[in-house]
PDB file of N, CA and C in Angstrom:
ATOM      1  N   UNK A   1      47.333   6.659 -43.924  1.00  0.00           N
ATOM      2  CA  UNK A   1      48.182   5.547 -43.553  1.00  0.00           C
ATOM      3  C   UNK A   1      49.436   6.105 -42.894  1.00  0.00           C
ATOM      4  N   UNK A   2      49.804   5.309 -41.799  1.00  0.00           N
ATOM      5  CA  UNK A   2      51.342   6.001 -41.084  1.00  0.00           C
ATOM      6  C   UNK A   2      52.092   4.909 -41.383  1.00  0.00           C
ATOM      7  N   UNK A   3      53.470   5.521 -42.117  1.00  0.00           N
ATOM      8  CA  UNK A   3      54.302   4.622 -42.302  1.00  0.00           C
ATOM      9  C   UNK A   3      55.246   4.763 -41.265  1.00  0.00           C
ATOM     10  N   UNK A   4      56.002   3.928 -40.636  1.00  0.00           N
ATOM     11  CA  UNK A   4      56.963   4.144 -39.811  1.00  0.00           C
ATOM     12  C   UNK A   4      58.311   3.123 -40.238  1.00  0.00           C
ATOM     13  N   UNK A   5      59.548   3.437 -39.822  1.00  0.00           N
ATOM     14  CA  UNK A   5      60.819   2.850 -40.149  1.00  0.00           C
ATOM     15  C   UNK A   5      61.125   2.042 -38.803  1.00  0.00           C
ATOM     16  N   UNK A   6      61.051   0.579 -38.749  1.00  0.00           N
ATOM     17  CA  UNK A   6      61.557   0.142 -37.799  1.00  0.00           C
ATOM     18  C   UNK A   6      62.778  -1.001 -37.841  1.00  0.00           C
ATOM     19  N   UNK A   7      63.146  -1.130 -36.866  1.00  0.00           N
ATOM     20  CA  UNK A   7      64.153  -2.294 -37.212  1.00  0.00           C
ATOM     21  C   UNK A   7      63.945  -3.674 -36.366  1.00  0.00           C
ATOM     22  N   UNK A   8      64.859  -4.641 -36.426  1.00  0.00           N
ATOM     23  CA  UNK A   8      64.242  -6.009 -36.075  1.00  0.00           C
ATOM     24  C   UNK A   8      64.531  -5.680 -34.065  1.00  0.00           C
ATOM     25  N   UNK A   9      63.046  -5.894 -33.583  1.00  0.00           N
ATOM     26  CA  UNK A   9      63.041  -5.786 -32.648  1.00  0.00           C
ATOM     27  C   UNK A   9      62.378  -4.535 -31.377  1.00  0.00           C
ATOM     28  N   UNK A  10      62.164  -3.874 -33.036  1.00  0.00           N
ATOM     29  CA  UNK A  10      61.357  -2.503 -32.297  1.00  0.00           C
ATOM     30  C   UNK A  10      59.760  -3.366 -32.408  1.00  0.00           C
ATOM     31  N   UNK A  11      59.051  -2.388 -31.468  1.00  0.00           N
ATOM     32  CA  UNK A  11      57.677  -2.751 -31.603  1.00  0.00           C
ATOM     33  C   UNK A  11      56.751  -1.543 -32.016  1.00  0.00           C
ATOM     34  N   UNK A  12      55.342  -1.456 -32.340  1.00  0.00           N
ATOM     35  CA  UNK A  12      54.549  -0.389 -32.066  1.00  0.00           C
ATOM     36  C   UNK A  12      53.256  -0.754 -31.210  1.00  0.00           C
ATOM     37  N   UNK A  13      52.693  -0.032 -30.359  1.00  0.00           N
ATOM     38  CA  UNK A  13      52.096  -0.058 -29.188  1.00  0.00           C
ATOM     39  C   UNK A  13      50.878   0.520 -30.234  1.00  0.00           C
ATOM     40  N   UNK A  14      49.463  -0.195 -30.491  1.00  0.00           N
ATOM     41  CA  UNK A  14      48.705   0.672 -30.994  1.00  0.00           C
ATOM     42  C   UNK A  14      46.639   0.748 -29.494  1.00  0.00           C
ATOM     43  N   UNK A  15      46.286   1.327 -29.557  1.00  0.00           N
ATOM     44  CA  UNK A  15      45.219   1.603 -28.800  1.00  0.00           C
ATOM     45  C   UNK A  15      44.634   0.122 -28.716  1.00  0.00           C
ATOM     46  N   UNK A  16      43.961  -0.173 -27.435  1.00  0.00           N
ATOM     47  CA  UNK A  16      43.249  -1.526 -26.960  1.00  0.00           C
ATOM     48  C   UNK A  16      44.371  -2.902 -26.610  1.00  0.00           C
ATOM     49  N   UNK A  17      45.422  -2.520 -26.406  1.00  0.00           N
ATOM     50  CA  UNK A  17      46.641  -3.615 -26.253  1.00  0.00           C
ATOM     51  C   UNK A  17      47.125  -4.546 -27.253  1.00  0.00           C
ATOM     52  N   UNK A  18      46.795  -3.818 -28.279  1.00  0.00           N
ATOM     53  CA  UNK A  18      47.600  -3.951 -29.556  1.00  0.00           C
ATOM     54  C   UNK A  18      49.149  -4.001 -29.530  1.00  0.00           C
ATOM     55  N   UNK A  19      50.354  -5.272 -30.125  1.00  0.00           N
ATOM     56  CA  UNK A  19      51.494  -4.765 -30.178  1.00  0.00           C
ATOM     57  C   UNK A  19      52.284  -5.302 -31.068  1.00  0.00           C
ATOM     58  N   UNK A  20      52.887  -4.745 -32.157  1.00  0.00           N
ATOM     59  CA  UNK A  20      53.248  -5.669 -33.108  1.00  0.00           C
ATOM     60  C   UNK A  20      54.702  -5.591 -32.919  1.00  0.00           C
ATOM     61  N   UNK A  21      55.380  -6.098 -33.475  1.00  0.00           N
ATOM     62  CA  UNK A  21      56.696  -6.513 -32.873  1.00  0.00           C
ATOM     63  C   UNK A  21      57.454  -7.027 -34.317  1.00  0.00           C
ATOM     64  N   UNK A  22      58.672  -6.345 -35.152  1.00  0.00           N
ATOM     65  CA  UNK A  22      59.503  -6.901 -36.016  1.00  0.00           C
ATOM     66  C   UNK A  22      59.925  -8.077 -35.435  1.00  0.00           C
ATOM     67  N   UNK A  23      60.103  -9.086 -35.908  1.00  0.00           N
ATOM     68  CA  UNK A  23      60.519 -10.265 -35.403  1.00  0.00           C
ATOM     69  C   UNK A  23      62.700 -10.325 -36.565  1.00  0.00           C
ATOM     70  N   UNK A  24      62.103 -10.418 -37.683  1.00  0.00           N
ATOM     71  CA  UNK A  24      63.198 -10.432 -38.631  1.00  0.00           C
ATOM     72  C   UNK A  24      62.547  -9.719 -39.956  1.00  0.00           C
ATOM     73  N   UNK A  25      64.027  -9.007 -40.263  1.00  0.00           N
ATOM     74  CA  UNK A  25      64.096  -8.738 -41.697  1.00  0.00           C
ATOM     75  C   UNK A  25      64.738  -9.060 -42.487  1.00  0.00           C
ATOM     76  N   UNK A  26      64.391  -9.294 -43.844  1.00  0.00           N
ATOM     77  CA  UNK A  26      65.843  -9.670 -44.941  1.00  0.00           C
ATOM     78  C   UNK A  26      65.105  -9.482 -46.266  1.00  0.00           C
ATOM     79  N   UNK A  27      65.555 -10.060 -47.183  1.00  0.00           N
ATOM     80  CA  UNK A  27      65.435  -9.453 -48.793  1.00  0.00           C
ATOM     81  C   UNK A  27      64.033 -10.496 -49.455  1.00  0.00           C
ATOM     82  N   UNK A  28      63.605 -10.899 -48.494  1.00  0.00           N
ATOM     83  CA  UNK A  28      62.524 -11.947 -48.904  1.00  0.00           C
ATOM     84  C   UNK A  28      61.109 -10.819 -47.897  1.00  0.00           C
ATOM     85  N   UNK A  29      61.558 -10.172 -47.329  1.00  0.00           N
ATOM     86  CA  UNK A  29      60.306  -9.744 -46.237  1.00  0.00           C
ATOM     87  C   UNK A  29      60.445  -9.686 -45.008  1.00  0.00           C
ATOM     88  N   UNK A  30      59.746  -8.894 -44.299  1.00  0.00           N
ATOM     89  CA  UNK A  30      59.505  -8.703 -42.937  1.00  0.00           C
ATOM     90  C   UNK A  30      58.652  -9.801 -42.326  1.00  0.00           C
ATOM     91  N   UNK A  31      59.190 -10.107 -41.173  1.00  0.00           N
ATOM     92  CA  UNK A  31      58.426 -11.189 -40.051  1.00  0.00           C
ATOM     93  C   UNK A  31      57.497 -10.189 -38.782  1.00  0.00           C
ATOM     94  N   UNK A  32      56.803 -10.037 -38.801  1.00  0.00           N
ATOM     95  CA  UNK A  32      55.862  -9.505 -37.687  1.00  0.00           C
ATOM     96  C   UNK A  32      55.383 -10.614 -36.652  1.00  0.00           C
ATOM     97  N   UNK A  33      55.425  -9.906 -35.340  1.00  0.00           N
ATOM     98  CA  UNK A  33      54.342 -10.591 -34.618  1.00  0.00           C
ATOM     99  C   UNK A  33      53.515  -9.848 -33.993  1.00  0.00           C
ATOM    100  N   UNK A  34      52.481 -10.293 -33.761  1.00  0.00           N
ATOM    101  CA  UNK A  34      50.745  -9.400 -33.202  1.00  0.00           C
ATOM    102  C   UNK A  34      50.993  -9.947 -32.120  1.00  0.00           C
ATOM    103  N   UNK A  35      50.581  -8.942 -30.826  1.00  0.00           N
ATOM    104  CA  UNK A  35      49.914  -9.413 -29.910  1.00  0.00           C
ATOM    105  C   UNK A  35      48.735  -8.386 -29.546  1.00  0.00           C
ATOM    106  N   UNK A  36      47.368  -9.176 -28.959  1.00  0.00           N
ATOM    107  CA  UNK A  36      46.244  -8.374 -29.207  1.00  0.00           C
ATOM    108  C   UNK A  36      45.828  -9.414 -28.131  1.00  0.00           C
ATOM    109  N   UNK A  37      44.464  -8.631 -27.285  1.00  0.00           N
ATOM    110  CA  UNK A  37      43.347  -9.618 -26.911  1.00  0.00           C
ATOM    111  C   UNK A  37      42.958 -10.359 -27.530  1.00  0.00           C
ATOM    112  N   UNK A  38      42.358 -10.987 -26.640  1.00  0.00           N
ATOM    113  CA  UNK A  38      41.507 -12.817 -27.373  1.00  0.00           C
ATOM    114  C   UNK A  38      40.875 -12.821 -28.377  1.00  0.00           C
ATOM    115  N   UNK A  39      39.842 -11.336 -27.813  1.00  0.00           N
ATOM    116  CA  UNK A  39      38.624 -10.888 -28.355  1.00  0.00           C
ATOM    117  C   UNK A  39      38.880 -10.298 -29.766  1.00  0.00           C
ATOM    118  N   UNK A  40      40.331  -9.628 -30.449  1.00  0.00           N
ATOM    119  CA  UNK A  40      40.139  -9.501 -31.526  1.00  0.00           C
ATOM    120  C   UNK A  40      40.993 -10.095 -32.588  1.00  0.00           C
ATOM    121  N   UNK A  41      40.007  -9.988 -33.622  1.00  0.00           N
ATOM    122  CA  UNK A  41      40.152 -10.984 -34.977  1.00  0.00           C
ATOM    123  C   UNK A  41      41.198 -10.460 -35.485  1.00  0.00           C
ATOM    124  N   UNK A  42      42.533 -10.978 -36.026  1.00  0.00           N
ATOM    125  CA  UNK A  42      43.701 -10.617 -36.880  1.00  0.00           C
ATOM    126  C   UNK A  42      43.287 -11.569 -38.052  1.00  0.00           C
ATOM    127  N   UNK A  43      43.394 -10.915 -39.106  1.00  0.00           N
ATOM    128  CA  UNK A  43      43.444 -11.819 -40.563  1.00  0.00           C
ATOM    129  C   UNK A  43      44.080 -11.147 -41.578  1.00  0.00           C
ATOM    130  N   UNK A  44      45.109 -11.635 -42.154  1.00  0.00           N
ATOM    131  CA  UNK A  44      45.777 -11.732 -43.188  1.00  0.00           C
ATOM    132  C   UNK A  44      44.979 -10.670 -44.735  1.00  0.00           C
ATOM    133  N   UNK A  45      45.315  -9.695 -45.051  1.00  0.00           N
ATOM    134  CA  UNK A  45      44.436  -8.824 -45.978  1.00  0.00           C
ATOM    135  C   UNK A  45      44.100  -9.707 -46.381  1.00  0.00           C
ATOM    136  N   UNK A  46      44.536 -10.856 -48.070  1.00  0.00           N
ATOM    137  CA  UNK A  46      43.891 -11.365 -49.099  1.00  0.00           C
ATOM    138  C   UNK A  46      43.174 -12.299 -48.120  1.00  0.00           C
ATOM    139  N   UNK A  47      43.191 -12.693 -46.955  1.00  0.00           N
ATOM    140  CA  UNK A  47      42.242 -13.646 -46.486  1.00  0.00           C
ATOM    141  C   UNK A  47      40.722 -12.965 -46.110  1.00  0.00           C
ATOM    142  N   UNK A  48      41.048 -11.701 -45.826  1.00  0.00           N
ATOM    143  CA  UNK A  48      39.612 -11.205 -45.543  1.00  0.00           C
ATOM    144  C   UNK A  48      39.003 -11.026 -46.931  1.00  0.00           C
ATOM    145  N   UNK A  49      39.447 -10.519 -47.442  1.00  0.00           N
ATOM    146  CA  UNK A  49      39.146 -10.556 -48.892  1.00  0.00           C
ATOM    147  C   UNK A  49      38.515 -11.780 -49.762  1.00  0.00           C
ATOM    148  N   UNK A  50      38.801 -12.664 -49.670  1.00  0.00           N
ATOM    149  CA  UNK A  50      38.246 -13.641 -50.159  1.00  0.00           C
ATOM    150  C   UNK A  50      37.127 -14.083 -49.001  1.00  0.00           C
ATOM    151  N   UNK A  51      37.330 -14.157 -47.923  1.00  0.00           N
ATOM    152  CA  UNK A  51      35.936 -14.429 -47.333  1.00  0.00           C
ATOM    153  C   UNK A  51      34.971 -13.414 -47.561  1.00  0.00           C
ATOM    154  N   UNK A  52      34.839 -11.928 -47.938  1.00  0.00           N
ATOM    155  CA  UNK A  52      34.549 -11.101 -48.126  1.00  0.00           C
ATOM    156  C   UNK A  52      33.695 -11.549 -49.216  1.00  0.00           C
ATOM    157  N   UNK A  53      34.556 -11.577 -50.750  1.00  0.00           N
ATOM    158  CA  UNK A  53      34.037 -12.197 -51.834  1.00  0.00           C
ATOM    159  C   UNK A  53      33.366 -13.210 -52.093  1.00  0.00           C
ATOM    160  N   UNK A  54      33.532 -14.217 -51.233  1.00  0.00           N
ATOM    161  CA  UNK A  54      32.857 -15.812 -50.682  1.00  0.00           C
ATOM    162  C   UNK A  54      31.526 -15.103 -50.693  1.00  0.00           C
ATOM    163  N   UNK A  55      31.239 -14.346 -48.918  1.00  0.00           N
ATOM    164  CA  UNK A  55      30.110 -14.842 -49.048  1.00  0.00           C
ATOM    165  C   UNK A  55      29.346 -13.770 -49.585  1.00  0.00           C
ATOM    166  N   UNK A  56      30.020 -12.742 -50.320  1.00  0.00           N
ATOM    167  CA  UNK A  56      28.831 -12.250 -51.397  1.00  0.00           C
ATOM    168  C   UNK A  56      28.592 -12.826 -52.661  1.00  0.00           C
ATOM    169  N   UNK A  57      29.479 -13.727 -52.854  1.00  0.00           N
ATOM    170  CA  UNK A  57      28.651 -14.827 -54.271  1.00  0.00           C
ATOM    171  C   UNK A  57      27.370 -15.848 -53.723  1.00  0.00           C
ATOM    172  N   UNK A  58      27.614 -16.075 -52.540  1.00  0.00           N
ATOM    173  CA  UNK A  58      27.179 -16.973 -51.682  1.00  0.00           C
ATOM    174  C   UNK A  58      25.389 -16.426 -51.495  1.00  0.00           C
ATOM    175  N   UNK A  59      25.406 -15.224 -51.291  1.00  0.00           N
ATOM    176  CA  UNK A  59      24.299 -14.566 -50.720  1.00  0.00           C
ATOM    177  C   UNK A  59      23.701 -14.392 -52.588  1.00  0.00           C
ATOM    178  N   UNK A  60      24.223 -14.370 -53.460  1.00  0.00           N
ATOM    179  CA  UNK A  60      23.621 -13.794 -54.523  1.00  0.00           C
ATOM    180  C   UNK A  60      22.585 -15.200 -55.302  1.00  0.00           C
ATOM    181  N   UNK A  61      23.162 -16.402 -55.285  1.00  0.00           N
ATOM    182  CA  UNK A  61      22.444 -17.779 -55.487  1.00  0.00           C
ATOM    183  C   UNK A  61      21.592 -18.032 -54.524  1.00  0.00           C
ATOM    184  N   UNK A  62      20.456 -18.281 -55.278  1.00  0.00           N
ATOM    185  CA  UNK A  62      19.013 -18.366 -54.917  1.00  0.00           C
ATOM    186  C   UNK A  62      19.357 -19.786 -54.211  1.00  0.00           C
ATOM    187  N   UNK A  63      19.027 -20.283 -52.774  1.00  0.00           N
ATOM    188  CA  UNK A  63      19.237 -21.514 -52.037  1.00  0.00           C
ATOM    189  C   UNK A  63      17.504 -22.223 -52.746  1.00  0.00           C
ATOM    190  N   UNK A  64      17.356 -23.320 -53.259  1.00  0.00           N
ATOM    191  CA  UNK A  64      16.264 -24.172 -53.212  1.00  0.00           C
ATOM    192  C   UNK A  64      15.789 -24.922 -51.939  1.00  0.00           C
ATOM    193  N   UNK A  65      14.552 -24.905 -51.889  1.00  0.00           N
ATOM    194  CA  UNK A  65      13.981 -25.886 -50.869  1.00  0.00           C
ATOM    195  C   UNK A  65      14.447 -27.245 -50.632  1.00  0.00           C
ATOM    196  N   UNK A  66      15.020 -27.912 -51.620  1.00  0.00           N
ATOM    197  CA  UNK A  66      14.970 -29.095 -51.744  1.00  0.00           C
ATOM    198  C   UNK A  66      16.353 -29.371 -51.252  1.00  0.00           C
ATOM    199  N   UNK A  67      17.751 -28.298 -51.734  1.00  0.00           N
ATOM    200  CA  UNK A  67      18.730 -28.506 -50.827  1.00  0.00           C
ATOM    201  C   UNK A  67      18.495 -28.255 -49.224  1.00  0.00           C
ATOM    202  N   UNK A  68      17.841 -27.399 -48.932  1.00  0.00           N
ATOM    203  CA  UNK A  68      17.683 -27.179 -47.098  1.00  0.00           C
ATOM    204  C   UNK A  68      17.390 -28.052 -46.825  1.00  0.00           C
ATOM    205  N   UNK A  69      15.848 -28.936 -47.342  1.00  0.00           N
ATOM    206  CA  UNK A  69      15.251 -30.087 -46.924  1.00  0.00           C
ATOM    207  C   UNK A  69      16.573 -31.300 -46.955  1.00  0.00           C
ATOM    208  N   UNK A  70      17.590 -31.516 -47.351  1.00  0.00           N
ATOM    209  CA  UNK A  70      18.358 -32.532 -47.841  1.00  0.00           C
ATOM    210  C   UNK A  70      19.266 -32.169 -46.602  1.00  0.00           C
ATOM    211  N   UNK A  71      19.517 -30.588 -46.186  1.00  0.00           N
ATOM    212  CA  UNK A  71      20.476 -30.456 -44.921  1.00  0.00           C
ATOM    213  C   UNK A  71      19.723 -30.160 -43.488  1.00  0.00           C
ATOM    214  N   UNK A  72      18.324 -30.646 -43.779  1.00  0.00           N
ATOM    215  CA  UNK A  72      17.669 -30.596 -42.600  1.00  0.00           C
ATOM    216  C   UNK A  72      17.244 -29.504 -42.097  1.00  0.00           C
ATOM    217  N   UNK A  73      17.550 -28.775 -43.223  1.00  0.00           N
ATOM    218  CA  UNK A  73      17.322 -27.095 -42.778  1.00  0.00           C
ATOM    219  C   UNK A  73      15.612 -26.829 -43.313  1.00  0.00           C
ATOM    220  N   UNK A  74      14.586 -25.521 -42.133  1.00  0.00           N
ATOM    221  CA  UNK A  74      13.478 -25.541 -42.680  1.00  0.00           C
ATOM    222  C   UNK A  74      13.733 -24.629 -43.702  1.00  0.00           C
ATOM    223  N   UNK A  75      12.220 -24.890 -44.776  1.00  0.00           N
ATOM    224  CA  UNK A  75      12.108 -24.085 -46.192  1.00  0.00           C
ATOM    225  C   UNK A  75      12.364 -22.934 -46.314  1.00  0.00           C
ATOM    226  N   UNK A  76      12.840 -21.845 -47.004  1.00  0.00           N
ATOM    227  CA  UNK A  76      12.597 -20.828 -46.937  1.00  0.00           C
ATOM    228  C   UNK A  76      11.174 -20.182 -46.899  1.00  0.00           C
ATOM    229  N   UNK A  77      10.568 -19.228 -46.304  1.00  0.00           N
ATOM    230  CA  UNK A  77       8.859 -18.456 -46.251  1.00  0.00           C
ATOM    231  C   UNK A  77       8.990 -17.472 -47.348  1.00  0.00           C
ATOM    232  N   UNK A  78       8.201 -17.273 -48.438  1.00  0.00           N
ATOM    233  CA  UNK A  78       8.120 -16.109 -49.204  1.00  0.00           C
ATOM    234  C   UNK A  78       8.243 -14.677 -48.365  1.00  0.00           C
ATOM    235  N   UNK A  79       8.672 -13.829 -48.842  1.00  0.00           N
ATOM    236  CA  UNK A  79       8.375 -12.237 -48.221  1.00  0.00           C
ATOM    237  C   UNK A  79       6.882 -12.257 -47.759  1.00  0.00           C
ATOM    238  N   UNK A  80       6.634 -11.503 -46.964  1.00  0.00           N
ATOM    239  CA  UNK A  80       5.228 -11.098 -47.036  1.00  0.00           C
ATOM    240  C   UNK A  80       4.328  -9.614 -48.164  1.00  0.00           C
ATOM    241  N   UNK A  81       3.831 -10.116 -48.465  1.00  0.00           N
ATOM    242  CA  UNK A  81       2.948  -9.047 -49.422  1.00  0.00           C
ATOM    243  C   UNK A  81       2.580  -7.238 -48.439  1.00  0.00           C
ATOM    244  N   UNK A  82       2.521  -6.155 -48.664  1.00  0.00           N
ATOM    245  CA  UNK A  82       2.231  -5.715 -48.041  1.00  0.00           C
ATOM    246  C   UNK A  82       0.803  -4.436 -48.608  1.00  0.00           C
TER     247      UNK A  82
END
């Protein structure tokens, strides 16, 4: 991890047109702003994190036929035997 000391108004320039920018500081926290291409995703740590955690509870419950059929979705197919 690189820590760096900045003050309100410095920026750091990081690879792919990355640029974050102190906006304000004070005794409550730092204000950042991102600027990045379109193309990439900025998210908040605990937010990735919980989508993270989402959908591996998500993937671990067995989906029934009868809910897909109810969302119009087709059945699940057994594995195949081999």
């Amino acid at each position: 991890m690189l820590i760096l000391g900045r003050r309100e108004g410095d920026s750091i320039i990081i690879d792919g047109g990355i640029r974050i920018v102190v906006v304000s500081c004070d005794r409550g926290g730092v204000r950042i702003g991102i600027e990045a291409p379109a193309n990439v995703k900025i998210l908040r740590g605990e937010i990735a994190d919980q989508v993270k955690t989402e959908n591996e509870r998500a993937a671990a419950v067995p989906v029934s036929a009868e809910w897909l059929a109810t969302l119009g979705a087709p059945a699940p197919t057994p594995p195949a035997e081999s």
